[in-house]
C-alpha atoms as a PDB file:
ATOM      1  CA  UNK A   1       0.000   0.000   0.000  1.00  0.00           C
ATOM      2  CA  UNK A   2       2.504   2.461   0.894  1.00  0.00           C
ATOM      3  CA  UNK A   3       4.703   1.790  -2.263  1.00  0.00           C
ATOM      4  CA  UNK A   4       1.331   2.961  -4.247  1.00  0.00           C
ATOM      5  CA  UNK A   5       0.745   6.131  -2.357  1.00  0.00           C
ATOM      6  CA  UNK A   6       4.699   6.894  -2.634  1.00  0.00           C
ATOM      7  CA  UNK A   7       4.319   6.780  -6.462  1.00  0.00           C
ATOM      8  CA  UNK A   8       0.785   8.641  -6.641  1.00  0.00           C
ATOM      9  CA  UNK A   9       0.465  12.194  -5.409  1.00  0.00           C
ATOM     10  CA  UNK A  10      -3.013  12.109  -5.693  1.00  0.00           C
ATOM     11  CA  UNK A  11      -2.738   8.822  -3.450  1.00  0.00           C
ATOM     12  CA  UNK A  12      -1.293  10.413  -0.893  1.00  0.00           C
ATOM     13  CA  UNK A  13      -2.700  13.673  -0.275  1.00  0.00           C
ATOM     14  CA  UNK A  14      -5.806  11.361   0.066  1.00  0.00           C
ATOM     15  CA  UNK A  15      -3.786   9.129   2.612  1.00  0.00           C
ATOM     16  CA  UNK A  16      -2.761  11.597   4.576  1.00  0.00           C
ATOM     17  CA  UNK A  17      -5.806  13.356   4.703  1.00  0.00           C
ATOM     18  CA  UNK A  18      -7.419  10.156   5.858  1.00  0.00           C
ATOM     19  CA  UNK A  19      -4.748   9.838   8.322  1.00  0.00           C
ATOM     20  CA  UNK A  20      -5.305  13.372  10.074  1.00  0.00           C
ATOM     21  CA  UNK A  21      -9.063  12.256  10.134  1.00  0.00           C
ATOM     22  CA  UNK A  22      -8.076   9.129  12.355  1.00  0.00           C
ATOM     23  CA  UNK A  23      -6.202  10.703  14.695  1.00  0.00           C
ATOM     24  CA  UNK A  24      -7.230  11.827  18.085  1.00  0.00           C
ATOM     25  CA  UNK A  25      -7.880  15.331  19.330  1.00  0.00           C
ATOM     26  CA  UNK A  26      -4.450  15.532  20.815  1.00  0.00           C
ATOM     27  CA  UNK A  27      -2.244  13.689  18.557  1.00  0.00           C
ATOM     28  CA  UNK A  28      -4.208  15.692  15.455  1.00  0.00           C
ATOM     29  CA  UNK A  29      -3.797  19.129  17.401  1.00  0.00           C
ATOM     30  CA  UNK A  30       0.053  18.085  17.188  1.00  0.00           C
ATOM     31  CA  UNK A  31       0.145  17.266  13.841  1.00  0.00           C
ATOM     32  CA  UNK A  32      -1.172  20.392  12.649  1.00  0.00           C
ATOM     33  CA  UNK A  33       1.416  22.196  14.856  1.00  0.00           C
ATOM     34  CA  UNK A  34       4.225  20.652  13.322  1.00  0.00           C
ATOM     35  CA  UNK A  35       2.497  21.410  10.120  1.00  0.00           C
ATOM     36  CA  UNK A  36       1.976  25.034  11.204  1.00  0.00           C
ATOM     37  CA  UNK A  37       5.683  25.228  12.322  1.00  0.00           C
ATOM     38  CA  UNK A  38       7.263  23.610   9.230  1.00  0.00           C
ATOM     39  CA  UNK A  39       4.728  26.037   6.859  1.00  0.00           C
ATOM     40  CA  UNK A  40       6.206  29.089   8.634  1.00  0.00           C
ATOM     41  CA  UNK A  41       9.622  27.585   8.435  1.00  0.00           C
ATOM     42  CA  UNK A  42       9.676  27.505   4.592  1.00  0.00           C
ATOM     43  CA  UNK A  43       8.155  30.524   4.325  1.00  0.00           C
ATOM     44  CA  UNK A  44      10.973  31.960   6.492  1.00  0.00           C
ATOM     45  CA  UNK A  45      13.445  30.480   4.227  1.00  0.00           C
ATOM     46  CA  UNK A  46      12.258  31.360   0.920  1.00  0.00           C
ATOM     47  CA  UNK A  47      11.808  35.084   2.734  1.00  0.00           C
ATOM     48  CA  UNK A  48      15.602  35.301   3.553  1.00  0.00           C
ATOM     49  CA  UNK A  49      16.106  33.686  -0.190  1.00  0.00           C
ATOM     50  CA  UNK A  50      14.384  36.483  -1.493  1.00  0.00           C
ATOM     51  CA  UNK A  51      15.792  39.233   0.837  1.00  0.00           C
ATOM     52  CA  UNK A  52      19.426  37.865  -0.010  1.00  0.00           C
ATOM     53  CA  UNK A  53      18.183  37.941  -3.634  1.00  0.00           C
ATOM     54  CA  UNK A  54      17.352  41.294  -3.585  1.00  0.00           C
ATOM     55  CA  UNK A  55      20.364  42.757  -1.944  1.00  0.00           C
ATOM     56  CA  UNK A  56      22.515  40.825  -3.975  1.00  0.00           C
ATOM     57  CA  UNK A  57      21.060  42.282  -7.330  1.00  0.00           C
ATOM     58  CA  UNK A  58      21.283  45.775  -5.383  1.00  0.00           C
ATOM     59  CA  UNK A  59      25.312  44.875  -4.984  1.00  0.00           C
ATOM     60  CA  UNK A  60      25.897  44.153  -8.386  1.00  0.00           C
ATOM     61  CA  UNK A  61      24.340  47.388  -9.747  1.00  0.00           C
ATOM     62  CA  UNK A  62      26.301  49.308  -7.529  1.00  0.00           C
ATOM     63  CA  UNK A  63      29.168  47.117  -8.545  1.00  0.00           C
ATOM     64  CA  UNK A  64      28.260  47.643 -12.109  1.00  0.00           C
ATOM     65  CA  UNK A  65      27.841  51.467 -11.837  1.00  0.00           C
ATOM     66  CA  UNK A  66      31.472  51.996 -10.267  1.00  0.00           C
ATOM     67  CA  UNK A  67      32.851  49.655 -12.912  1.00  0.00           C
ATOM     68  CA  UNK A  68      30.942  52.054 -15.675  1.00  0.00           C
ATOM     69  CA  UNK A  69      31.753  55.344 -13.784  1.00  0.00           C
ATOM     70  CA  UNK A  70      35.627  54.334 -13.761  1.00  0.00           C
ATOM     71  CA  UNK A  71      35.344  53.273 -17.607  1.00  0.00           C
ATOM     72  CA  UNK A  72      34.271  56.662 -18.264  1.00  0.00           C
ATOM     73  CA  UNK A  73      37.094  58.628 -16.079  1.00  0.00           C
ATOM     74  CA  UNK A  74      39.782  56.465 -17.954  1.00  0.00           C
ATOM     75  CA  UNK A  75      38.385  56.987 -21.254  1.00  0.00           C
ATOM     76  CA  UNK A  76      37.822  60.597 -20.947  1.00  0.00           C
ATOM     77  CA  UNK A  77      41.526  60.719 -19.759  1.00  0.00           C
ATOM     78  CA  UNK A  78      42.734  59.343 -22.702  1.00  0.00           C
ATOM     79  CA  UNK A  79      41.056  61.292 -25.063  1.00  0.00           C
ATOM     80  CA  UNK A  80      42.186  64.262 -23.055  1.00  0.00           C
ATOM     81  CA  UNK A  81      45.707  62.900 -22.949  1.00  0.00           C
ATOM     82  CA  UNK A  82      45.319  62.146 -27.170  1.00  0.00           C
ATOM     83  CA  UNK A  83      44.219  65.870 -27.595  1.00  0.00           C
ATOM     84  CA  UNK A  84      47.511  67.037 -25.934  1.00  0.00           C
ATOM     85  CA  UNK A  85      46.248  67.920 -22.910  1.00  0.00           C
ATOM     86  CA  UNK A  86      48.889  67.968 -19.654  1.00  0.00           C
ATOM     87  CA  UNK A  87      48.649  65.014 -16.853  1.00  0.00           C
ATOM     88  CA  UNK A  88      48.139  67.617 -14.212  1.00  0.00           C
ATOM     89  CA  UNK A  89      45.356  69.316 -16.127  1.00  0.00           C
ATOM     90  CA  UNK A  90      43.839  65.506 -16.773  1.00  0.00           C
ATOM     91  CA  UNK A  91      44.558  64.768 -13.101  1.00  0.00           C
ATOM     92  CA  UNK A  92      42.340  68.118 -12.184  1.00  0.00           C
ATOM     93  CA  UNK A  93      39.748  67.243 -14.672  1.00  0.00           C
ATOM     94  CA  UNK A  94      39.504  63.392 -13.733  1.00  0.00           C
ATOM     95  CA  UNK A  95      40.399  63.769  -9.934  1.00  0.00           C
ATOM     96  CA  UNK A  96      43.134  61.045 -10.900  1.00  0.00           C
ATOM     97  CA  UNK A  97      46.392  60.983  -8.964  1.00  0.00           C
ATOM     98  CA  UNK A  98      49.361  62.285 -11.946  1.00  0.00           C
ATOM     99  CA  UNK A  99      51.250  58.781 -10.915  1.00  0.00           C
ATOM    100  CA  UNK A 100      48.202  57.000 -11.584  1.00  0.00           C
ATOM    101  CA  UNK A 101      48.269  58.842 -14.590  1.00  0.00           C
ATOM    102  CA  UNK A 102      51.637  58.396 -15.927  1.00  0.00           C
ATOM    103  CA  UNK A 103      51.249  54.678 -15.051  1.00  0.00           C
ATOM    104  CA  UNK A 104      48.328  54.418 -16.909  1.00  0.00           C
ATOM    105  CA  UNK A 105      49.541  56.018 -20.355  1.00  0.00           C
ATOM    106  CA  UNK A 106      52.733  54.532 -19.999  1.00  0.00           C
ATOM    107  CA  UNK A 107      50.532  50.535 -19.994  1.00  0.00           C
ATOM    108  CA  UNK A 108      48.791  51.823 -23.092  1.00  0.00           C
ATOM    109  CA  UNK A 109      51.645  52.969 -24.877  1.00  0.00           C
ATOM    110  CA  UNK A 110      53.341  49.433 -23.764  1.00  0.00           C
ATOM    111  CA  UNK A 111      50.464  47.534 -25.476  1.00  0.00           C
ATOM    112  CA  UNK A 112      50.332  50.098 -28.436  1.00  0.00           C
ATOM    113  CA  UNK A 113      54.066  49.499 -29.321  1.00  0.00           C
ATOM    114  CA  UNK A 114      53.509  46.063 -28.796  1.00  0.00           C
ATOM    115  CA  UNK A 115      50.265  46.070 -31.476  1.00  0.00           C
ATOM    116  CA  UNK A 116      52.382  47.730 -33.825  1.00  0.00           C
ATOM    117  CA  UNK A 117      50.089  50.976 -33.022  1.00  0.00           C
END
């Protein structure tokens, strides 16, 4: 009997249910309190799931917006730096330390000569 209810779902929603109905008062009042506690247990978890969910996605577009903002700084520094512009002019501009700077320019003209650029 209880391989067939296993296999059915149908089976044994029906089995249990008929199970709850033969209980007593007391041993039924339990049941549904473990079935009360283990209801708000899931929902607690999938809450937290969903809370973590959401402040994760909140992290990444942060993450994503300082990744973008600092794309935009460099770039604008090297088309300031391509119109002739001086690093301590770019470094006002940009709010980008001069060594930072000269670092910088001196990786990209690295990987220019190195592209045959």
């Amino acid at each position: 009997m209880e391989a067939i209810v296993e296999k059915n779902p149908i089976m044994e929603k029906t089995f249990s249910g008929l199970e709850r109905i033969s209980m007593d008062e007391k041993t039924r009042e339990l049941y549904e309190m473990r079935e009360i506690g283990l209801h708000d247990y899931n929902t607690n978890i999938q809450s937290a799931f969903e809370k973590g969910e959401k402040k994760g996605e909140k992290r990444g577009i942060r993450k994503g917006q300082k990744r973008e903002h600092k794309r935009t700084i460099r770039n604008t520094a090297i088309k300031l730096r391509s119109s002739g512009m001086s690093l301590e002019l770019i470094s006002q501009i940009t709010e980008l330390p001069i060594p930072w700077l000269k670092r910088f320019f001196e990786r990209i003209e690295k990987a220019n000569s190195k592209n045959g650029a």
